[in-house]
PDB file of N, CA and C in Angstrom:
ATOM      1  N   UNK A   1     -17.307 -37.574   4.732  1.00  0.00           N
ATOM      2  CA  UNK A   1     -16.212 -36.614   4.701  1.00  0.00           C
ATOM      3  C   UNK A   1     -16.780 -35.206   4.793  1.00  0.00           C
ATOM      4  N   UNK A   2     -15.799 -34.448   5.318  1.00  0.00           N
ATOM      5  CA  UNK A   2     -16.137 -33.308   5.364  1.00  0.00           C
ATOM      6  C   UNK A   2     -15.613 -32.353   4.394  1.00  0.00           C
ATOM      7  N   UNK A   3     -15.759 -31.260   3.953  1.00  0.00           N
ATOM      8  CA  UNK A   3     -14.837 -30.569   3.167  1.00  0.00           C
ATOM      9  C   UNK A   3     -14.837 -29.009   4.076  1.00  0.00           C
ATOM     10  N   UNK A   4     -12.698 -28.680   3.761  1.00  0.00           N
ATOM     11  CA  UNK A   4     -12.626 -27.308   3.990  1.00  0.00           C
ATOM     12  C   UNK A   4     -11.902 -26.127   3.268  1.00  0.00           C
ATOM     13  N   UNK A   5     -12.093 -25.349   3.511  1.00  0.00           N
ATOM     14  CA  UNK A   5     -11.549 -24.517   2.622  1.00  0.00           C
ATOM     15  C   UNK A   5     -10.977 -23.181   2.732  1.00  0.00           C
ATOM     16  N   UNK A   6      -9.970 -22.876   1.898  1.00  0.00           N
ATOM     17  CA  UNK A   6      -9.282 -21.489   2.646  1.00  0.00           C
ATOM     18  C   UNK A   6      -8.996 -20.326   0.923  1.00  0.00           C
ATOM     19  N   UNK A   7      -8.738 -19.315   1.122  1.00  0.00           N
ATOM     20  CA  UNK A   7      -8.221 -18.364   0.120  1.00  0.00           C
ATOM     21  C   UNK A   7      -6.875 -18.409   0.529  1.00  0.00           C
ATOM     22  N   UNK A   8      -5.928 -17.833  -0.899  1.00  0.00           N
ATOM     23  CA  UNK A   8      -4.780 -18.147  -0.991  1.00  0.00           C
ATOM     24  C   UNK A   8      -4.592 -17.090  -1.679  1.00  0.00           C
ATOM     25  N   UNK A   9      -3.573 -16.154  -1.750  1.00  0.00           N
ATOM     26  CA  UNK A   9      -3.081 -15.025  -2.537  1.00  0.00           C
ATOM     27  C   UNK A   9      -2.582 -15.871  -4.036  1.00  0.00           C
ATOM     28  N   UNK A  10      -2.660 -15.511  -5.212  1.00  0.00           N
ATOM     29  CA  UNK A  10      -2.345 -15.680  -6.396  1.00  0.00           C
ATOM     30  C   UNK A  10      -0.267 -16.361  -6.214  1.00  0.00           C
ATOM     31  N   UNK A  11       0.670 -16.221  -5.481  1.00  0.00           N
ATOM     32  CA  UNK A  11       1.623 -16.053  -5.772  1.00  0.00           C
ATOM     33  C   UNK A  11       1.852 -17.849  -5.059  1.00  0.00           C
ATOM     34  N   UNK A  12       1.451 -17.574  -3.857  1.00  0.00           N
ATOM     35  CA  UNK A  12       1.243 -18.786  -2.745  1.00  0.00           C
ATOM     36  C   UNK A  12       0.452 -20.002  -3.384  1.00  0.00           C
ATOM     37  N   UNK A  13      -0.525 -19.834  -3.944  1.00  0.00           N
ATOM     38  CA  UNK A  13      -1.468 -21.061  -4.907  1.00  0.00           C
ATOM     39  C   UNK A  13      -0.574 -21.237  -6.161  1.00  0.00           C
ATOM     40  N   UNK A  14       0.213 -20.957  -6.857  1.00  0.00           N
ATOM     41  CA  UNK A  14       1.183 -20.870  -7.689  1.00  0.00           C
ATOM     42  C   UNK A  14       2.292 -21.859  -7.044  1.00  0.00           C
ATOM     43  N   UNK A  15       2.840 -21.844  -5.940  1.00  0.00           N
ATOM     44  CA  UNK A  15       3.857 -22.259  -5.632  1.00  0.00           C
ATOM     45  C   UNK A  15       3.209 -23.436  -5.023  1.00  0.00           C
ATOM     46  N   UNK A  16       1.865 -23.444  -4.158  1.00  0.00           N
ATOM     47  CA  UNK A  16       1.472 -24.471  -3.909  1.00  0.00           C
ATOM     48  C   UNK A  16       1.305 -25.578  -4.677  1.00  0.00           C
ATOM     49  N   UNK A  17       0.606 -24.957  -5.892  1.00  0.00           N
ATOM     50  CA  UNK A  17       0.339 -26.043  -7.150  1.00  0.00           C
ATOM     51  C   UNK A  17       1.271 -26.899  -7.756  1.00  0.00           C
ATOM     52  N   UNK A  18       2.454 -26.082  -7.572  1.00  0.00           N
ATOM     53  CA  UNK A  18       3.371 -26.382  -8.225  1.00  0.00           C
ATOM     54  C   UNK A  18       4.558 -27.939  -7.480  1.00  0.00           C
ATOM     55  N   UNK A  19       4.324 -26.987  -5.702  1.00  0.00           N
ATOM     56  CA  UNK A  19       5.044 -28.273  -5.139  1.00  0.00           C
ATOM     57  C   UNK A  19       4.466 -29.521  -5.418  1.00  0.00           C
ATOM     58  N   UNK A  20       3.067 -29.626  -5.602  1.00  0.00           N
ATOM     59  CA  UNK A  20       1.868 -30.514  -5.520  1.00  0.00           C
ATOM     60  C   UNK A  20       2.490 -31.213  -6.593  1.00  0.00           C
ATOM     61  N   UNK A  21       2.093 -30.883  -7.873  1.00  0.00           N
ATOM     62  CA  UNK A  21       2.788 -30.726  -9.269  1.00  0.00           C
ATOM     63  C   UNK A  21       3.861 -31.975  -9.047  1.00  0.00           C
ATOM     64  N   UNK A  22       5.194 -30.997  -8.817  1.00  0.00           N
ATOM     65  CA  UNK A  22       6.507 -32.147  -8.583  1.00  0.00           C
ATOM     66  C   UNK A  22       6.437 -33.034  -7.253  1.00  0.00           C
ATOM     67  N   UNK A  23       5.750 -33.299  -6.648  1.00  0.00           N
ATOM     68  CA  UNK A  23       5.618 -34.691  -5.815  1.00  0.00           C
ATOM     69  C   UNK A  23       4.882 -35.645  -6.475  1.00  0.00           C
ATOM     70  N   UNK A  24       3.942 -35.092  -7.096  1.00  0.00           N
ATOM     71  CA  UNK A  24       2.822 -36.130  -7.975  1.00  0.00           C
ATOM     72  C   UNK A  24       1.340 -36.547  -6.990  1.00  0.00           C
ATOM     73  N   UNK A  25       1.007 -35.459  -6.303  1.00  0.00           N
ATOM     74  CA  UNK A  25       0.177 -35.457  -5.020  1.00  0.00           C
ATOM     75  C   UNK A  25      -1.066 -34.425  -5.375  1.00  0.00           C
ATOM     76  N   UNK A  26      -2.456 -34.680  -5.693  1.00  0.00           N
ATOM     77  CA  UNK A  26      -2.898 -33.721  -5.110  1.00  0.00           C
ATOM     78  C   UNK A  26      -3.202 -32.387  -4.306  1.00  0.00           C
ATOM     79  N   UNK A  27      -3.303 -31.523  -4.322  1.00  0.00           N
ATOM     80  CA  UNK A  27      -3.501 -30.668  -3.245  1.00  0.00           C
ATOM     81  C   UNK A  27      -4.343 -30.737  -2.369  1.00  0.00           C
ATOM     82  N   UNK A  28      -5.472 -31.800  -2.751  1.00  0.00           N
ATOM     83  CA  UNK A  28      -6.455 -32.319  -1.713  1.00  0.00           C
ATOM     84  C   UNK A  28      -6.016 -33.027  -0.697  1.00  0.00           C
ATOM     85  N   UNK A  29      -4.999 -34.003  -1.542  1.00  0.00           N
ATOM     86  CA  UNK A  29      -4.434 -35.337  -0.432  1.00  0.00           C
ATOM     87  C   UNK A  29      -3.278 -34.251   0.351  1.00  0.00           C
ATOM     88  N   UNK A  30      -2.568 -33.505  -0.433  1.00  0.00           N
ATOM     89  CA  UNK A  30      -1.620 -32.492   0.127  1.00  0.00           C
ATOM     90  C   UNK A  30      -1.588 -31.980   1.795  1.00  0.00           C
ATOM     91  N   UNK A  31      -3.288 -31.510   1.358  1.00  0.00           N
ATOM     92  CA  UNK A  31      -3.580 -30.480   2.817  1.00  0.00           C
ATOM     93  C   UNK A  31      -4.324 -32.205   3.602  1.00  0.00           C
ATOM     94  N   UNK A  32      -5.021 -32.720   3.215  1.00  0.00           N
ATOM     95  CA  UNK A  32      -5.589 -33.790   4.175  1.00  0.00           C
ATOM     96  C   UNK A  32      -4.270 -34.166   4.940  1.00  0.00           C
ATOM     97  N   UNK A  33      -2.868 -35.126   4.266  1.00  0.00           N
ATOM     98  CA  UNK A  33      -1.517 -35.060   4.890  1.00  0.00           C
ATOM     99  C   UNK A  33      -1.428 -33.966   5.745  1.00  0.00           C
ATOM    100  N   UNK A  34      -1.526 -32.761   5.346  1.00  0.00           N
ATOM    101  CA  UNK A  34      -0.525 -31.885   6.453  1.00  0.00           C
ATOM    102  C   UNK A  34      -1.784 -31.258   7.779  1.00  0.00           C
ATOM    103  N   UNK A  35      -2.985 -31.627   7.399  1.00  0.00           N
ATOM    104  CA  UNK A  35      -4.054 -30.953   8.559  1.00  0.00           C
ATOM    105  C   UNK A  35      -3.670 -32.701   9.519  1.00  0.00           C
ATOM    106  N   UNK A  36      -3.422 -33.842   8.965  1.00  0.00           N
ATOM    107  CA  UNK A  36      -3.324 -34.687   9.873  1.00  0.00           C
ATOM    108  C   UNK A  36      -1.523 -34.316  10.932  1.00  0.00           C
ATOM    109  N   UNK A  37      -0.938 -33.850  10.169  1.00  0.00           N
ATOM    110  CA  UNK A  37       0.387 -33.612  11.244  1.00  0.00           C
ATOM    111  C   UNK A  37       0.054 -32.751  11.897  1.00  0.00           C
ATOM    112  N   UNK A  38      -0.576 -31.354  11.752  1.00  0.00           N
ATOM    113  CA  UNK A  38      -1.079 -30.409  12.494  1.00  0.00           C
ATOM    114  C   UNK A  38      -1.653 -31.168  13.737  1.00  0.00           C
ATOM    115  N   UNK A  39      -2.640 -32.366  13.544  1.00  0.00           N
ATOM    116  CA  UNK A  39      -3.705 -32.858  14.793  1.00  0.00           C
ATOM    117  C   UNK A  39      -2.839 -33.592  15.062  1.00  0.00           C
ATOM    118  N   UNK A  40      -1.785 -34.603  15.179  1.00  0.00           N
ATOM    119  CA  UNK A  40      -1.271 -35.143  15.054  1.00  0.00           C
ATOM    120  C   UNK A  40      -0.115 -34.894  16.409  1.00  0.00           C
ATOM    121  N   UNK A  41       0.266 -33.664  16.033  1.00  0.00           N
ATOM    122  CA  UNK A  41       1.620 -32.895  16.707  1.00  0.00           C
ATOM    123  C   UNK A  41       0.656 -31.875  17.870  1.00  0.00           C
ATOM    124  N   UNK A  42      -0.594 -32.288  17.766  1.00  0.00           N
ATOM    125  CA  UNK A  42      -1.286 -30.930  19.077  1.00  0.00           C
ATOM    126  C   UNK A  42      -1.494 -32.008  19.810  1.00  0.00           C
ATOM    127  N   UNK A  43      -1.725 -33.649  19.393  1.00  0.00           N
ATOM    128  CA  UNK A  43      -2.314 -34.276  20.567  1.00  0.00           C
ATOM    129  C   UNK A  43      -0.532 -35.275  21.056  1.00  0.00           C
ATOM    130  N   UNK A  44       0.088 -35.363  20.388  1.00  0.00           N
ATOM    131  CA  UNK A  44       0.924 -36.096  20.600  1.00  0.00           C
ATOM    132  C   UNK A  44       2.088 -34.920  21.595  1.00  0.00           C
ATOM    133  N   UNK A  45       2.318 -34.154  21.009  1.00  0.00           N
ATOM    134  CA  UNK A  45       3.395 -33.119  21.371  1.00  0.00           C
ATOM    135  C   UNK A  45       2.759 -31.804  22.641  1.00  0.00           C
ATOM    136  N   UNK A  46       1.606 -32.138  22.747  1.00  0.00           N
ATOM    137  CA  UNK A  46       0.263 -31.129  24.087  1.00  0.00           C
ATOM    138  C   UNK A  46       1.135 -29.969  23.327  1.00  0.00           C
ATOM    139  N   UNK A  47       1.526 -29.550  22.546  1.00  0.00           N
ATOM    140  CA  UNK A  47       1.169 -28.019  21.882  1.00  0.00           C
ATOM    141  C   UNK A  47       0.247 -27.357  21.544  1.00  0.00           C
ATOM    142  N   UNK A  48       0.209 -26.382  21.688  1.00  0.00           N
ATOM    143  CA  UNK A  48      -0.849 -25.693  21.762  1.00  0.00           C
ATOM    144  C   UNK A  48      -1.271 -25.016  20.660  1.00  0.00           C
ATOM    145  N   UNK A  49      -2.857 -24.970  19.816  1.00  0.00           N
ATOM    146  CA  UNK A  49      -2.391 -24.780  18.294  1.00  0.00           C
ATOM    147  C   UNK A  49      -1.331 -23.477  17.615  1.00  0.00           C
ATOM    148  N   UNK A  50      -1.454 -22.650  18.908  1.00  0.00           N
ATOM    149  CA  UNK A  50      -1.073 -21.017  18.394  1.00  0.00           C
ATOM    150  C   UNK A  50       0.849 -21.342  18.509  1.00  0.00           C
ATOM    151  N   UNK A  51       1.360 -22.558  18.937  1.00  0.00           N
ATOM    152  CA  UNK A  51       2.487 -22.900  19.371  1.00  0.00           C
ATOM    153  C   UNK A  51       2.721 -23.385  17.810  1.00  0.00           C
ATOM    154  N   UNK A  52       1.790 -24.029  17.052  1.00  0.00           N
ATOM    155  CA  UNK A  52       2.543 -24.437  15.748  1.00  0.00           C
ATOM    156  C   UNK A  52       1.054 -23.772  14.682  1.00  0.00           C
ATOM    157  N   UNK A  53       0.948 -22.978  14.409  1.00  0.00           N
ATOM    158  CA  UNK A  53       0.037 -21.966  13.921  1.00  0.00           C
ATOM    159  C   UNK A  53       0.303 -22.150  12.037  1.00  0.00           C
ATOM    160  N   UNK A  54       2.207 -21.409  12.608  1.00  0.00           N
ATOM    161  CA  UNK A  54       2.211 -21.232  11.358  1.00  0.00           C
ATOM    162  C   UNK A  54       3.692 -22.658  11.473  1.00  0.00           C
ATOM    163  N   UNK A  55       3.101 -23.531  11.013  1.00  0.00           N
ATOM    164  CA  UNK A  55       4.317 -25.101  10.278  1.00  0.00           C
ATOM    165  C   UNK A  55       5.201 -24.265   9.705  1.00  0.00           C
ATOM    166  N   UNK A  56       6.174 -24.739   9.582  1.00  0.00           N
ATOM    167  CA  UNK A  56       7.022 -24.833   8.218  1.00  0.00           C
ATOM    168  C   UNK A  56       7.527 -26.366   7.812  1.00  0.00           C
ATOM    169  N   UNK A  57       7.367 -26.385   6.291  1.00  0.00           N
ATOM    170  CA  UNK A  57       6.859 -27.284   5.621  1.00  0.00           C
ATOM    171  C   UNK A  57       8.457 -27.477   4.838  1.00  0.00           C
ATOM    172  N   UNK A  58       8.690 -28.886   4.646  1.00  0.00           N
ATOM    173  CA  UNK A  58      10.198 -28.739   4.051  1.00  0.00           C
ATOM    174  C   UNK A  58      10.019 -29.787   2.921  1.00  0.00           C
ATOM    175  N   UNK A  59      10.273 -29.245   1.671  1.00  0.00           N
ATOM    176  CA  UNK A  59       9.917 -30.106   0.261  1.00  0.00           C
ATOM    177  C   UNK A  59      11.633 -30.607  -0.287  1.00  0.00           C
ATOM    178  N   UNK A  60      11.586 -31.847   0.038  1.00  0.00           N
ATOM    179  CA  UNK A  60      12.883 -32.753   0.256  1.00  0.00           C
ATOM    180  C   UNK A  60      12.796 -32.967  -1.648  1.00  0.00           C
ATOM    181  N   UNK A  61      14.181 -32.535  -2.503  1.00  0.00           N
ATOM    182  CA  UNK A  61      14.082 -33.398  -3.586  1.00  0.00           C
ATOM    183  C   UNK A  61      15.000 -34.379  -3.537  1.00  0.00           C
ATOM    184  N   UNK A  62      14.417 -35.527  -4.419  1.00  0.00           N
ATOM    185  CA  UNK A  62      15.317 -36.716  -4.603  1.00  0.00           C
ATOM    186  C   UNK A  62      16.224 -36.790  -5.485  1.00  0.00           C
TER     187      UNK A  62
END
């Protein structure tokens, strides 16, 4: 495995933690999930990365 890593403003890691938090998910497994839809949607969908750059991410409650 590889590992990667990014900085996060204080307000954004807060809210991140938190969605993480109420799913019952990691933030490791979190971003591994969402870097696979990212590769996922560039090879399946030929978008181009700057075409889905910035996702938007939709946290469904039950």
């Amino acid at each position: 495995m590889k590992v990667v890593g990014t900085k996060l403003d204080d307000s954004d890691f807060e809210r991140f933690q938190k969605y993480c938090t109420d799913e019952g998910i990691s933030k490791s497994e979190m971003m591994r999930g969402l870097i696979r839809q990212y590769c996922d949607a560039c090879e399946e969908d030929s978008e181009t990365p700057s075409e889905i750059l910035n996702p938007t991410v939709t946290v469904i409650d039950d």
